[in-house]
Structure formats: C-alpha cells, structure tokens
PDB file of N, CA and C in Angstrom:
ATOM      1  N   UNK A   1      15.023  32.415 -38.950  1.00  0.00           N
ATOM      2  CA  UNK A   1      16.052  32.347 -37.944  1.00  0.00           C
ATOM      3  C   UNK A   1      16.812  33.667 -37.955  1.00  0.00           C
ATOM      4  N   UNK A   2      17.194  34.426 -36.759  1.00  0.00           N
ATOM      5  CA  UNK A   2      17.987  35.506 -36.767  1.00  0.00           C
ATOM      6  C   UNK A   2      19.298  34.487 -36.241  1.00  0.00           C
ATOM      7  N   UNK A   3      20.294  35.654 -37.012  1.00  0.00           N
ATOM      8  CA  UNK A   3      21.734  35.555 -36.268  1.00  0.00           C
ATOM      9  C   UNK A   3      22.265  36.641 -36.319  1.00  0.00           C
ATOM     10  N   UNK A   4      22.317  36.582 -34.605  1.00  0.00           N
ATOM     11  CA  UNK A   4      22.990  37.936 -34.023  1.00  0.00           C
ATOM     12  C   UNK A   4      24.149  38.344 -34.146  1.00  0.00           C
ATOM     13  N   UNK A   5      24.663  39.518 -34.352  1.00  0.00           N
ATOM     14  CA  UNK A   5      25.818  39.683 -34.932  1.00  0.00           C
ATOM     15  C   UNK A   5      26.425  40.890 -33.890  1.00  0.00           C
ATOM     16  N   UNK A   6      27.699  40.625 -33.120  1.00  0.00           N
ATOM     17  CA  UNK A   6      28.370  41.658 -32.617  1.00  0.00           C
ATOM     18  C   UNK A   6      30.105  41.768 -33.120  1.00  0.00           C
ATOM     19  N   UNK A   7      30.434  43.265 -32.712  1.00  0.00           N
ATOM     20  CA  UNK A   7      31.931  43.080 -32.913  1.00  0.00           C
ATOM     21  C   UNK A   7      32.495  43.089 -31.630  1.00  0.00           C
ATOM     22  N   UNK A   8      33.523  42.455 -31.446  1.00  0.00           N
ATOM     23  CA  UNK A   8      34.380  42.593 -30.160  1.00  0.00           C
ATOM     24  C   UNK A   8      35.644  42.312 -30.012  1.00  0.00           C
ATOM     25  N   UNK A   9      36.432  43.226 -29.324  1.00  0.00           N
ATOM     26  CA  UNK A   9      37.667  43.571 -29.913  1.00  0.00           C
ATOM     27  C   UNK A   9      38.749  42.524 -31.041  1.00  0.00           C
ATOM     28  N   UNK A  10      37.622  43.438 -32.394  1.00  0.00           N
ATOM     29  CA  UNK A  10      38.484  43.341 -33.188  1.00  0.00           C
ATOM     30  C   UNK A  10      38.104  41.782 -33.967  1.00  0.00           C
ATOM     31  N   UNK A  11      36.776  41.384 -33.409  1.00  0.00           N
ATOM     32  CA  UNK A  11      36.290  40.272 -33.729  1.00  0.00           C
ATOM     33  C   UNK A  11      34.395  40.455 -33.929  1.00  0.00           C
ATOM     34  N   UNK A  12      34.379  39.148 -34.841  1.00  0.00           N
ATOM     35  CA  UNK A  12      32.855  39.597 -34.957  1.00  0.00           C
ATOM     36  C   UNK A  12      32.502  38.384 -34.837  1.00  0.00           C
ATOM     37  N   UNK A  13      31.334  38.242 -33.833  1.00  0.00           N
ATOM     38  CA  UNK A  13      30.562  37.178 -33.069  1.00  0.00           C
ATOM     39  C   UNK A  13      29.856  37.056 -33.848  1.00  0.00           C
ATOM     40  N   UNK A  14      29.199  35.742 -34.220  1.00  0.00           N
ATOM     41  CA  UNK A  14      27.966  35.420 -34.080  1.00  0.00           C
ATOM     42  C   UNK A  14      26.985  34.340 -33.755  1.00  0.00           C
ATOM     43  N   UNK A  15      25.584  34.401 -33.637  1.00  0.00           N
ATOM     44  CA  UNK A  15      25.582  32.851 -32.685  1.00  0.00           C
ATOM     45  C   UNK A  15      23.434  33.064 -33.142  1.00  0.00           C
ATOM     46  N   UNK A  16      23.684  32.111 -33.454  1.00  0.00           N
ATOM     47  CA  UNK A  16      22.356  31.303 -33.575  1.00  0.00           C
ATOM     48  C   UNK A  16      21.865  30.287 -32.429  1.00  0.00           C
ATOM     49  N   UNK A  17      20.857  30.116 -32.324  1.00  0.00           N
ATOM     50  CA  UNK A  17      20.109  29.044 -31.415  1.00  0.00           C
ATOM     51  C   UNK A  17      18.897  27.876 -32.134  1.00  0.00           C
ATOM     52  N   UNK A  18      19.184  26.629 -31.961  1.00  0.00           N
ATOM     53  CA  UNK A  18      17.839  25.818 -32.173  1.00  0.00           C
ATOM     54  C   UNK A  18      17.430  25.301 -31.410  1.00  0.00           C
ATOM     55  N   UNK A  19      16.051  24.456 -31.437  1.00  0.00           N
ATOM     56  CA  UNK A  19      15.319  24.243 -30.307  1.00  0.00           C
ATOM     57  C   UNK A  19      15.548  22.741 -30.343  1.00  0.00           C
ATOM     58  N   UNK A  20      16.242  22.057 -29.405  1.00  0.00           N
ATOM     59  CA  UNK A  20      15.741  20.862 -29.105  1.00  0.00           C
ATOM     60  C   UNK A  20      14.573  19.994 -29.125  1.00  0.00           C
ATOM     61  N   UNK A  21      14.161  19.178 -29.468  1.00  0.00           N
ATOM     62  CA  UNK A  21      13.072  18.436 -28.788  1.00  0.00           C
ATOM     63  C   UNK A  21      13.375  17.206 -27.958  1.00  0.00           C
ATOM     64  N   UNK A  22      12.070  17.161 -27.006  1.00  0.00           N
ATOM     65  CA  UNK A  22      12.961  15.724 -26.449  1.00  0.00           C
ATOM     66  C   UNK A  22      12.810  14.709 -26.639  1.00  0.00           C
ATOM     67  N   UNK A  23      12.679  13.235 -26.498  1.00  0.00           N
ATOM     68  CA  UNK A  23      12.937  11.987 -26.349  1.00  0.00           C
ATOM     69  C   UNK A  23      12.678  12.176 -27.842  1.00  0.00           C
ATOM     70  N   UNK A  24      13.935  11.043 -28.712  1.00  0.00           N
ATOM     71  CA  UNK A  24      13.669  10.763 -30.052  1.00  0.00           C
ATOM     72  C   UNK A  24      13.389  12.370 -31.240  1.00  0.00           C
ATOM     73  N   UNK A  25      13.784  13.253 -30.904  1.00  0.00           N
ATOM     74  CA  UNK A  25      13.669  14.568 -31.586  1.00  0.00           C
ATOM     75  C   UNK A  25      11.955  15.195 -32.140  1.00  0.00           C
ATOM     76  N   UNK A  26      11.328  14.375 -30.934  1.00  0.00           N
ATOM     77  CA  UNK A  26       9.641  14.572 -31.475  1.00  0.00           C
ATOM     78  C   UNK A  26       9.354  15.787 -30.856  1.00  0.00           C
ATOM     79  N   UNK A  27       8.687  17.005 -32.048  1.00  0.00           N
ATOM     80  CA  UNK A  27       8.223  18.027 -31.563  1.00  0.00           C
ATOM     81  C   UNK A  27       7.183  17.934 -30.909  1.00  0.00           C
ATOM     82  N   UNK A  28       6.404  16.934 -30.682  1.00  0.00           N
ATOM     83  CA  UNK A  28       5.263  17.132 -29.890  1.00  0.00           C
ATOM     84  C   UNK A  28       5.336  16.186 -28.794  1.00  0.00           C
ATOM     85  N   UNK A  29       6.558  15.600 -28.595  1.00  0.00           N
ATOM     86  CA  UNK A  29       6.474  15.132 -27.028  1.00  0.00           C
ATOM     87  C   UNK A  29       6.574  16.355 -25.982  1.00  0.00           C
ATOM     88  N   UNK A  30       5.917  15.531 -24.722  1.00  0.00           N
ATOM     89  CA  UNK A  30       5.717  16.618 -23.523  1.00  0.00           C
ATOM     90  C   UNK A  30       7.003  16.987 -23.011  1.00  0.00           C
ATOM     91  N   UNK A  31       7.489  18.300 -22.234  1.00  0.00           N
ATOM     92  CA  UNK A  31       8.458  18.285 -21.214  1.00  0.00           C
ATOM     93  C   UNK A  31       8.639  19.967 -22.073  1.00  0.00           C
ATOM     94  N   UNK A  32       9.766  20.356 -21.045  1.00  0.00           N
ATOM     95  CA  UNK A  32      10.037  21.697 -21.347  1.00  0.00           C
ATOM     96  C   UNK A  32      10.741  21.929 -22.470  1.00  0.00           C
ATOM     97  N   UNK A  33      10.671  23.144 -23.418  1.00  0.00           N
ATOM     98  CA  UNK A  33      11.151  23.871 -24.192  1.00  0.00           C
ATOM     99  C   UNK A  33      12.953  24.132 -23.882  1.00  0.00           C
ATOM    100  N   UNK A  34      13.668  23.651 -24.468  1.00  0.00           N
ATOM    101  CA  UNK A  34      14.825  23.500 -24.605  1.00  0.00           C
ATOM    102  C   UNK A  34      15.670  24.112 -25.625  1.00  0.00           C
ATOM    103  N   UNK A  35      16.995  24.541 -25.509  1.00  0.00           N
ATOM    104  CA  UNK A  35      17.125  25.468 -27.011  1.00  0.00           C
ATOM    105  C   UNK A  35      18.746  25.319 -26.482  1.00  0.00           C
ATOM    106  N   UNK A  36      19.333  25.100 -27.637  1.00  0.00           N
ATOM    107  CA  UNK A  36      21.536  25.235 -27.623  1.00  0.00           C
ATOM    108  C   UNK A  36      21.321  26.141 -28.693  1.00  0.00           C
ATOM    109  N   UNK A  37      22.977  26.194 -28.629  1.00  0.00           N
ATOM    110  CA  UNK A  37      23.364  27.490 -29.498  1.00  0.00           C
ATOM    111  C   UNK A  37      24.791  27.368 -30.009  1.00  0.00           C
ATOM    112  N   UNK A  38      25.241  27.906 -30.962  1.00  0.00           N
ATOM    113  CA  UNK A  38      26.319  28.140 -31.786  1.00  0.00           C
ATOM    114  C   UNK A  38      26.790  29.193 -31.680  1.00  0.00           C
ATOM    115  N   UNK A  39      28.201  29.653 -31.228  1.00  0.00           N
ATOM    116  CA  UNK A  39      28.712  30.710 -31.754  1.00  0.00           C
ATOM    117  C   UNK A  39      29.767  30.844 -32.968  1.00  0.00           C
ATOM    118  N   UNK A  40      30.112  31.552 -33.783  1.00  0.00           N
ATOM    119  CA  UNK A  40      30.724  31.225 -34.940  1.00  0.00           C
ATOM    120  C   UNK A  40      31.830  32.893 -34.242  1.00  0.00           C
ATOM    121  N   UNK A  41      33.272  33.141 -34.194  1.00  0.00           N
ATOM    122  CA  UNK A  41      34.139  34.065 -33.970  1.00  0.00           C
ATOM    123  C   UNK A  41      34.877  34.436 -35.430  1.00  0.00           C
ATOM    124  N   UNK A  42      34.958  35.455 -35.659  1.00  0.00           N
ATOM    125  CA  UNK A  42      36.299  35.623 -36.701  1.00  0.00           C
ATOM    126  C   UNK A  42      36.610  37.207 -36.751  1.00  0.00           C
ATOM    127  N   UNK A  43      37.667  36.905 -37.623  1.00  0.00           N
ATOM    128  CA  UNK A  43      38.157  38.148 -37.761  1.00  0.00           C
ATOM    129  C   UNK A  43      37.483  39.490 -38.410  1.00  0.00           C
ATOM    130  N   UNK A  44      37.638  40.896 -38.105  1.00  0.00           N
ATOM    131  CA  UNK A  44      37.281  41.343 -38.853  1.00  0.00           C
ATOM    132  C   UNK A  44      37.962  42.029 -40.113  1.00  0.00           C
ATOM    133  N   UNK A  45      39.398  41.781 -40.078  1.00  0.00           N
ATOM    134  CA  UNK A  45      40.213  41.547 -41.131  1.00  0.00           C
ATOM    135  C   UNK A  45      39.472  41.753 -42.422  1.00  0.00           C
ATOM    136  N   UNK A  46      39.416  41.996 -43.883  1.00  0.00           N
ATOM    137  CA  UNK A  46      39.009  41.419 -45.143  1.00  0.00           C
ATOM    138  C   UNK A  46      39.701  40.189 -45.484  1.00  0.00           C
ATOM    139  N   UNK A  47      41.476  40.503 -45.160  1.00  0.00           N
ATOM    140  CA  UNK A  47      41.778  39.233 -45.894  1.00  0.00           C
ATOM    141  C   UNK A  47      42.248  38.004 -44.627  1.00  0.00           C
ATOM    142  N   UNK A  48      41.399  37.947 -43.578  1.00  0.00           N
ATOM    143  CA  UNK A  48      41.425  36.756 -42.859  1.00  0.00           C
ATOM    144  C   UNK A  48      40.258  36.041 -43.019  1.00  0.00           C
ATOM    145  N   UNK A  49      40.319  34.822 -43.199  1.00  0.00           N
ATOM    146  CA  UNK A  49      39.768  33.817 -43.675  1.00  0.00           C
ATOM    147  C   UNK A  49      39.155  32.786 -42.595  1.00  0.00           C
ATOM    148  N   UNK A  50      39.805  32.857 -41.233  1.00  0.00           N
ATOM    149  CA  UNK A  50      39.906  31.937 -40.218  1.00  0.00           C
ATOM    150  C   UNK A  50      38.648  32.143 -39.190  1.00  0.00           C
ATOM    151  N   UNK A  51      37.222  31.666 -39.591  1.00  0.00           N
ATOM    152  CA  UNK A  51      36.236  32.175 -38.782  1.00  0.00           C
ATOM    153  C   UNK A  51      36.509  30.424 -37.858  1.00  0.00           C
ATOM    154  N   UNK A  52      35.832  30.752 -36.515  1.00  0.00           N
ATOM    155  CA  UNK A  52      35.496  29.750 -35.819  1.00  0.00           C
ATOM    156  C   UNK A  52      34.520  29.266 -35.250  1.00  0.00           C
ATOM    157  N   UNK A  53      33.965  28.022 -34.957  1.00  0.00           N
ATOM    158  CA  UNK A  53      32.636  27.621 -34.553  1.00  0.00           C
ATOM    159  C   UNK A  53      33.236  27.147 -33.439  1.00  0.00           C
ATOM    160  N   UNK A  54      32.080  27.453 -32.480  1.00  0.00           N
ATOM    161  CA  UNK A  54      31.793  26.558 -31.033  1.00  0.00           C
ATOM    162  C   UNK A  54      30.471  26.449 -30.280  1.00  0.00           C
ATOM    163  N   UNK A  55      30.352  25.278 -30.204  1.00  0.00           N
ATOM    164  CA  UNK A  55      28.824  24.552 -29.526  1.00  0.00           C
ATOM    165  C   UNK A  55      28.485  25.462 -28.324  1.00  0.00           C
ATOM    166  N   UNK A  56      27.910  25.274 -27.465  1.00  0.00           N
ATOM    167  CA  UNK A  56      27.350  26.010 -26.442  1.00  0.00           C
ATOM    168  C   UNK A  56      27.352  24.878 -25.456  1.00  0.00           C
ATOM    169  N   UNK A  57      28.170  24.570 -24.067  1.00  0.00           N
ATOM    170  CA  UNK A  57      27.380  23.177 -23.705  1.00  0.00           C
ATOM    171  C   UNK A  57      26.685  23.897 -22.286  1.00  0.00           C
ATOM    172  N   UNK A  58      25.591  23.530 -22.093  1.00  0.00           N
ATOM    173  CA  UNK A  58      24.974  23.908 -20.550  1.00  0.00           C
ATOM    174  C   UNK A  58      25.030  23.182 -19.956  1.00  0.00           C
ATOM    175  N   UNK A  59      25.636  23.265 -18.671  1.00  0.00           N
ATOM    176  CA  UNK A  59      26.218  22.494 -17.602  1.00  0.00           C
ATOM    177  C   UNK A  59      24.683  22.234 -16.376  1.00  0.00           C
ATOM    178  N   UNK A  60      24.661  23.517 -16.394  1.00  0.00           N
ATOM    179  CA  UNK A  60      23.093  23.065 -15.117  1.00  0.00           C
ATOM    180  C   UNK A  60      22.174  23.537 -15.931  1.00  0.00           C
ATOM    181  N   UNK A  61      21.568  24.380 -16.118  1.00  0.00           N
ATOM    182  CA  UNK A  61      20.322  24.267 -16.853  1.00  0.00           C
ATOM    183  C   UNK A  61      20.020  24.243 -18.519  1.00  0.00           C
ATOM    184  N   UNK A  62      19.164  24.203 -19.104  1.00  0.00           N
ATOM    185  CA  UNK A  62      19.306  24.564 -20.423  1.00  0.00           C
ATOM    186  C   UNK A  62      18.285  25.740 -20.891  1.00  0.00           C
ATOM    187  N   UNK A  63      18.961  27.012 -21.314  1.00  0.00           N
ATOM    188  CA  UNK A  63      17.687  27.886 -21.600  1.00  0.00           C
ATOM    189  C   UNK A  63      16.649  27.463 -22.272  1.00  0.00           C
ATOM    190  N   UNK A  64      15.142  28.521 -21.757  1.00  0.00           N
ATOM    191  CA  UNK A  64      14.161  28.295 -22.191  1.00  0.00           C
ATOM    192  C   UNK A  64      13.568  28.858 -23.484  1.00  0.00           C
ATOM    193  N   UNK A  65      14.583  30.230 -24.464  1.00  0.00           N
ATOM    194  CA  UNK A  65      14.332  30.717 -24.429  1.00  0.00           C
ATOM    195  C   UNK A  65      15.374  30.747 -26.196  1.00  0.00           C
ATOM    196  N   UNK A  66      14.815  31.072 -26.950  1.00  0.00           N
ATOM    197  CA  UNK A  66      16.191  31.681 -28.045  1.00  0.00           C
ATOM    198  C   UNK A  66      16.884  32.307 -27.800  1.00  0.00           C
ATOM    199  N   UNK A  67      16.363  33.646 -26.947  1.00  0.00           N
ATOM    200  CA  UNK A  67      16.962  34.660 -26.835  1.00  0.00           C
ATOM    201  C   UNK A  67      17.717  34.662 -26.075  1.00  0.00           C
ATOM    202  N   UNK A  68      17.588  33.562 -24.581  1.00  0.00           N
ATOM    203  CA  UNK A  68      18.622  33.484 -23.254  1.00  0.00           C
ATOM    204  C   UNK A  68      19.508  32.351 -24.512  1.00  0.00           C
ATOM    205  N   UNK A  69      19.556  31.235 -25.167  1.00  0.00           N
ATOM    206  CA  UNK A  69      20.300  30.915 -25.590  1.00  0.00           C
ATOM    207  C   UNK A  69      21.791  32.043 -26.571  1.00  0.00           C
ATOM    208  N   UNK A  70      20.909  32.790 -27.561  1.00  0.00           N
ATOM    209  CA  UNK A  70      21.738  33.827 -28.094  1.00  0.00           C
ATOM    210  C   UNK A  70      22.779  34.325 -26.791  1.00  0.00           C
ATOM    211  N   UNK A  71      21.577  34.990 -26.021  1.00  0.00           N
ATOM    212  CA  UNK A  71      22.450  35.723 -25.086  1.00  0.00           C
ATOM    213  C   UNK A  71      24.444  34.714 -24.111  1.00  0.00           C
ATOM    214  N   UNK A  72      24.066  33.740 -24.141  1.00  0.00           N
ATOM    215  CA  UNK A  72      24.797  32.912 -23.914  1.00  0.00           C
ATOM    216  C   UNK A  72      25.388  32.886 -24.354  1.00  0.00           C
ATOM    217  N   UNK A  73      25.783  32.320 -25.381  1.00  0.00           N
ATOM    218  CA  UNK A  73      26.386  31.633 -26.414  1.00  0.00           C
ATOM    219  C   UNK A  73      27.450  33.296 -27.171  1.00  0.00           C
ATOM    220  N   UNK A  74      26.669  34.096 -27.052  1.00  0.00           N
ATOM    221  CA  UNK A  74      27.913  35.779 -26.962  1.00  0.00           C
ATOM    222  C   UNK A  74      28.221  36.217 -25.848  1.00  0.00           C
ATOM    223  N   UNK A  75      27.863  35.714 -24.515  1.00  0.00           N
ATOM    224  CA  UNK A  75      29.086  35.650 -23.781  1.00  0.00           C
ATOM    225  C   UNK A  75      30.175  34.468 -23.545  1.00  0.00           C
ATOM    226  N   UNK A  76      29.890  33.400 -23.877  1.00  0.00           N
ATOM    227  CA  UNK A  76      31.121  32.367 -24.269  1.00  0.00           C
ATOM    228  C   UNK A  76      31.817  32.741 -25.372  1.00  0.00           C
ATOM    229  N   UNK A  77      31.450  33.531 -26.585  1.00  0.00           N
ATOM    230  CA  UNK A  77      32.166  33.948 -27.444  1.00  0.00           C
ATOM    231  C   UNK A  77      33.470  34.946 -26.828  1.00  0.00           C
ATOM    232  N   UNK A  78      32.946  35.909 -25.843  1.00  0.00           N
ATOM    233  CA  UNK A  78      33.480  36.924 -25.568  1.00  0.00           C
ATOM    234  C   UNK A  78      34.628  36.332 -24.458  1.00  0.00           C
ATOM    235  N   UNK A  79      33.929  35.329 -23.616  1.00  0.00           N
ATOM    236  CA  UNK A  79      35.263  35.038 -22.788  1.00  0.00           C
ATOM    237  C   UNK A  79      35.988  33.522 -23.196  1.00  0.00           C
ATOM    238  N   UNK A  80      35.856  33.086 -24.861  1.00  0.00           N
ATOM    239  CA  UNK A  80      36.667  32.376 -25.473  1.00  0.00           C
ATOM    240  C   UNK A  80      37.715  34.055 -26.074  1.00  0.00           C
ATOM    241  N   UNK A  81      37.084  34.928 -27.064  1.00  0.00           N
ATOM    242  CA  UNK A  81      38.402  35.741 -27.339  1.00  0.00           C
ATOM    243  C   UNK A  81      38.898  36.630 -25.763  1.00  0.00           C
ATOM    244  N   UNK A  82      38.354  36.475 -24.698  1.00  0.00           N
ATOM    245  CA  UNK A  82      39.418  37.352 -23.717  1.00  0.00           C
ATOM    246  C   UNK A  82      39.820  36.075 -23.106  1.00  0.00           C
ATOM    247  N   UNK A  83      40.044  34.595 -23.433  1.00  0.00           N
ATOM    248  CA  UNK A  83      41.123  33.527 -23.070  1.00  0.00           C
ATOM    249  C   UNK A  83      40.418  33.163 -21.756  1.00  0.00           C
ATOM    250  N   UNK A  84      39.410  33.538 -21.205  1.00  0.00           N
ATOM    251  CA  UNK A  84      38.683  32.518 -20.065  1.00  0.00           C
ATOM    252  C   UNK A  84      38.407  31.384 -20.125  1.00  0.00           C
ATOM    253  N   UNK A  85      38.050  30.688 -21.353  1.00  0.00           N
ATOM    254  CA  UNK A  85      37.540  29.837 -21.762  1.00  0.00           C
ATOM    255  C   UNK A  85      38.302  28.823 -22.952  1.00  0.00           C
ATOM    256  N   UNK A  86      39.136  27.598 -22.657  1.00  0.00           N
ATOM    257  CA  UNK A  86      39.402  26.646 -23.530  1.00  0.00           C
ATOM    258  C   UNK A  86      38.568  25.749 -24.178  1.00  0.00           C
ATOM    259  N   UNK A  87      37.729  25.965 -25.416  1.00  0.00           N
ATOM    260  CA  UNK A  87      36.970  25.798 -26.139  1.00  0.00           C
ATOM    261  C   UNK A  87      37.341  24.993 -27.102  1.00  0.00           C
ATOM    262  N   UNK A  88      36.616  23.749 -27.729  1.00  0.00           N
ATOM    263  CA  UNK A  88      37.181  22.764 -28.625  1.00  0.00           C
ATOM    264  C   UNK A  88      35.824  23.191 -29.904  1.00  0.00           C
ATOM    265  N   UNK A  89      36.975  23.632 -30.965  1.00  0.00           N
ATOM    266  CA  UNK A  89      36.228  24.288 -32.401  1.00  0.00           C
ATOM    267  C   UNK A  89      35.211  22.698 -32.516  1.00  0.00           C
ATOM    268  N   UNK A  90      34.293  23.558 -33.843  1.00  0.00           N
ATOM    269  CA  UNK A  90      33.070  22.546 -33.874  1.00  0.00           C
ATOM    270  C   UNK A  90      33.919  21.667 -35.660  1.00  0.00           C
TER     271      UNK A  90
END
C-alpha cells in the first residue's frame, strides 16, 4: 500500500485508498472495481500532536481507480484545511 504524502499550508496530508468489494465483501463477485479513501491532516509542528482522520464519501460516482481515489481524498483534505468543507473526524 502507498500513502501519499503532501504538505499544505503548513499541514501535511495524507490519504490512502482500499478497494471495496461488492455484495457481502466477496472479492470475486461480479460488478465494477470500486475503491474509498482516507485522508489523515496534521500539523507540521514537532510538538503538535493533533493529526486528523476523514473518510472520503462519494456522492455520485465511486472511483475506479487507487489513484483517482488518492487523488480525491487530497483534494478534500485541502478544501477541509482552506474551510470549504465541514467534515466529521473519523
């Protein structure tokens, strides 16, 4: 598993993705490739302590993709710290 790691102002993202499966969590049922994601925010401080988690929720589609998930999931990071986004920690 990679986890991508950015800084942004003054904060450091990061966000993993796993893959869903569907009906009953069976990897080998049929239907499309599905994938959510985590972003984790914190400071880049040494002595701050206060990192944060938040789910990813997809409203219309769900990426196909790890990488469109990553990609996601650090821009909800980015417009939870520029206050676009009221986000409930994990």
């Amino acid at each position: 598993m990679t986890i991508a790691s950015i800084e942004y102002k003054e904060h450091e993202l990061r966000a993993y993705s796993h893959q869903e499966f569907a009906l009953h969590r069976d990897p080998y049922a049929k239907g499309p490739r599905q994938f959510s994601s985590v972003v984790r925010i914190g400071a880049i401080q040494p002595n701050e302590a206060t990192a944060r988690r938040y789910a990813m929720s997809f409203a219309t589609a769900h990426p196909t993709t790890a990488i469109d998930a990553i990609d996601l999931a650090m821009q909800y990071g980015k417009d939870i710290v520029d206050g676009k986004v009221q986000a409930n920690k994990l």
